[in-house]
Each structure stands twice: as structure tokens, then as C-alpha cells.
C-alpha atoms as a PDB file:
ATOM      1  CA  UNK A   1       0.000   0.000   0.000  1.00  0.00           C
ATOM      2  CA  UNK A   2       1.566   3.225  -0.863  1.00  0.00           C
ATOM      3  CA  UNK A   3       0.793   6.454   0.831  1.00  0.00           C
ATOM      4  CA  UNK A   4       1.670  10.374   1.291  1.00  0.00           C
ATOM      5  CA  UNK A   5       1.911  10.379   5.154  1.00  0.00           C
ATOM      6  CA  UNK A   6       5.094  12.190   4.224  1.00  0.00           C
ATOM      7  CA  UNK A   7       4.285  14.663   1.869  1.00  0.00           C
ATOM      8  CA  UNK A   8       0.979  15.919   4.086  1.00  0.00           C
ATOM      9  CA  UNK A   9       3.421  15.886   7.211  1.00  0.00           C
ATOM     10  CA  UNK A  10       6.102  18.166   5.226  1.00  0.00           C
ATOM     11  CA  UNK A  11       2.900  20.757   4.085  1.00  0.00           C
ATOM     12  CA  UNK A  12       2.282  21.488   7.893  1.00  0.00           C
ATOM     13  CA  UNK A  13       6.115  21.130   8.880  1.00  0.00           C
ATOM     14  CA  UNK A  14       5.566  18.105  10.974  1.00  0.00           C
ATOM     15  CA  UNK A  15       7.675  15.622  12.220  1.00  0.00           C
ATOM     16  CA  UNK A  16       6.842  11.231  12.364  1.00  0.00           C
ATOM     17  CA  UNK A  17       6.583  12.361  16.408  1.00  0.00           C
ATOM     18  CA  UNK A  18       4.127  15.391  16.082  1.00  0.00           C
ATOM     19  CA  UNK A  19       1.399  12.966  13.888  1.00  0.00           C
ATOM     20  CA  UNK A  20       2.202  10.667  16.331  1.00  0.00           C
ATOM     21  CA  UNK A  21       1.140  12.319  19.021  1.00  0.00           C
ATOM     22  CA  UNK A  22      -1.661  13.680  17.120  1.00  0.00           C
ATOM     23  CA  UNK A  23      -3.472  10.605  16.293  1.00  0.00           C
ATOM     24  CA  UNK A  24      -2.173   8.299  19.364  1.00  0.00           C
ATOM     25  CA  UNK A  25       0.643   5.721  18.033  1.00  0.00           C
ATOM     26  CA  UNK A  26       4.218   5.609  18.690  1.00  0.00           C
ATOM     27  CA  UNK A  27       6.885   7.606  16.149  1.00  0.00           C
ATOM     28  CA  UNK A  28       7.845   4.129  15.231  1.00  0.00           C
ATOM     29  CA  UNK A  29       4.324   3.097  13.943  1.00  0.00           C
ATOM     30  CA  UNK A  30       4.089   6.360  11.593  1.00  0.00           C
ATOM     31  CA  UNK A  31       7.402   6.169  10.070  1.00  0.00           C
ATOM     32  CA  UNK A  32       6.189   2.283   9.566  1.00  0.00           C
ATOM     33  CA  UNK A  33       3.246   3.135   7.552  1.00  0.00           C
ATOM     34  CA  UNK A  34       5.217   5.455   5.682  1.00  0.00           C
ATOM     35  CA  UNK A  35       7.821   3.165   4.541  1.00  0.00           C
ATOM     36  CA  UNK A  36       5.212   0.255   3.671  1.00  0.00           C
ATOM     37  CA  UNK A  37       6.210  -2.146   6.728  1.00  0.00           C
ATOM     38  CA  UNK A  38       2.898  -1.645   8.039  1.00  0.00           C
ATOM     39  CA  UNK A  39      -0.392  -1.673   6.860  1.00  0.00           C
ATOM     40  CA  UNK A  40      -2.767   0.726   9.307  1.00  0.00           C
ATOM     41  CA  UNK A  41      -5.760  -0.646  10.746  1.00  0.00           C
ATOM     42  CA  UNK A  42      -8.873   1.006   9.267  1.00  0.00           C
ATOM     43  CA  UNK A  43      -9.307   3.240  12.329  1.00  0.00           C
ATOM     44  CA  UNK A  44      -5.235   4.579  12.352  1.00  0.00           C
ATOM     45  CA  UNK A  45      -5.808   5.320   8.486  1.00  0.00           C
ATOM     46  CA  UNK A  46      -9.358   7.259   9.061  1.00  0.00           C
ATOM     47  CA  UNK A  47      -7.626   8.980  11.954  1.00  0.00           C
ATOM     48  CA  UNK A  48      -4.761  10.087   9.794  1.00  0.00           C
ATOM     49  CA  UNK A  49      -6.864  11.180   6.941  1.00  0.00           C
ATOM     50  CA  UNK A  50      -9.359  13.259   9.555  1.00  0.00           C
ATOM     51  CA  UNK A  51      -5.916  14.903  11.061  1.00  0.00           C
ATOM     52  CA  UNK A  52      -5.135  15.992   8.081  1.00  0.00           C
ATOM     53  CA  UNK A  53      -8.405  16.884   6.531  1.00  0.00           C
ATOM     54  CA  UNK A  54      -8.494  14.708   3.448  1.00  0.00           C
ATOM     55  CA  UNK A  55      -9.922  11.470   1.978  1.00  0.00           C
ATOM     56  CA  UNK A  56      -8.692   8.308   2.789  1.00  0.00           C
ATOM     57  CA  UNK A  57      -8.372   7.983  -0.947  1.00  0.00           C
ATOM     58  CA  UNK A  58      -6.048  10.844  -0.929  1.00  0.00           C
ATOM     59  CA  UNK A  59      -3.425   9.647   1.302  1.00  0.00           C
ATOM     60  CA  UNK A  60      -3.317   5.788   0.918  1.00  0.00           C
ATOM     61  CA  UNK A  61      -3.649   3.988  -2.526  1.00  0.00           C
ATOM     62  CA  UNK A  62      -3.575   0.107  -2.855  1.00  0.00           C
ATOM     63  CA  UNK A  63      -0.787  -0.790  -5.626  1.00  0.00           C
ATOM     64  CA  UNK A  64      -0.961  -3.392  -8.009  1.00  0.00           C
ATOM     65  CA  UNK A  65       0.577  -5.665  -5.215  1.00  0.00           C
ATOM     66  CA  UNK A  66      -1.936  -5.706  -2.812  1.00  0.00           C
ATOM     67  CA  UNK A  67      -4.149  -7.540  -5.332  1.00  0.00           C
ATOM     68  CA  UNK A  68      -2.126 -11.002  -5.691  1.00  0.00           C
ATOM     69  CA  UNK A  69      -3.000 -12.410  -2.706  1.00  0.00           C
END
């Protein structure tokens, strides 16, 4: 699953610890979601996409890998 955690933290100058904080998770579980290691729950993701204002659609997007299990 790729996402743009990243690029929606950089627009409000925020660091992995700051959405951390924000939506209740360690550092280590955002910077896991952004580098793919982790998929969020459904609840983590619609946190993260409230935060931040947006769609779900617009911050996470299921690649063509997700599909071949």
C-alpha cells in the first residue's frame, strides 16, 4: 500500500513524532506506515486522513501488489 503520510506531514512542517502524538501511536508506527512495513488498521488510516483533513483515498492507494494475494 503506498501512501503520502510524508508529503501531508512536510505541508504542515511536521515531524513522524508530532502525527504521532496527534493521532495516538508511537513515532515508530508512523514512520512504519510510511515506509510500507505496516499496513494501518482502518481506524489509524481514518484517523490520519481526519488529522489531516483529506480522503482516505487521498493519502493511501492500494498498488498493483496488494491484489495477488
Amino acid at each position: 500500500m503506498e501512501n503520502t503520510i510524508r508529503v501531508e506531514r512536510a505541508k504542515k512542517k511536521m515531524t513522524q513524532a508530532d502525527l504521532a502524538e496527534e493521532v495516538n501511536v508511537s513515532r515508530q508506527t508512523i514512520h512504519s506506515v510510511e515506509t510500507g512495513k505496516f499496513v494501518p488498521s482502518t481506524v489509524l488510516a481514518l484517523k490520519i486522513a481526519r488529522y489531516f483533513n483529506v480522503n482516505l483515498e487521498d493519502i493511501f492507494d492500494l498498488n498493483d501488489e496488494s491484489f495477488e494475494n
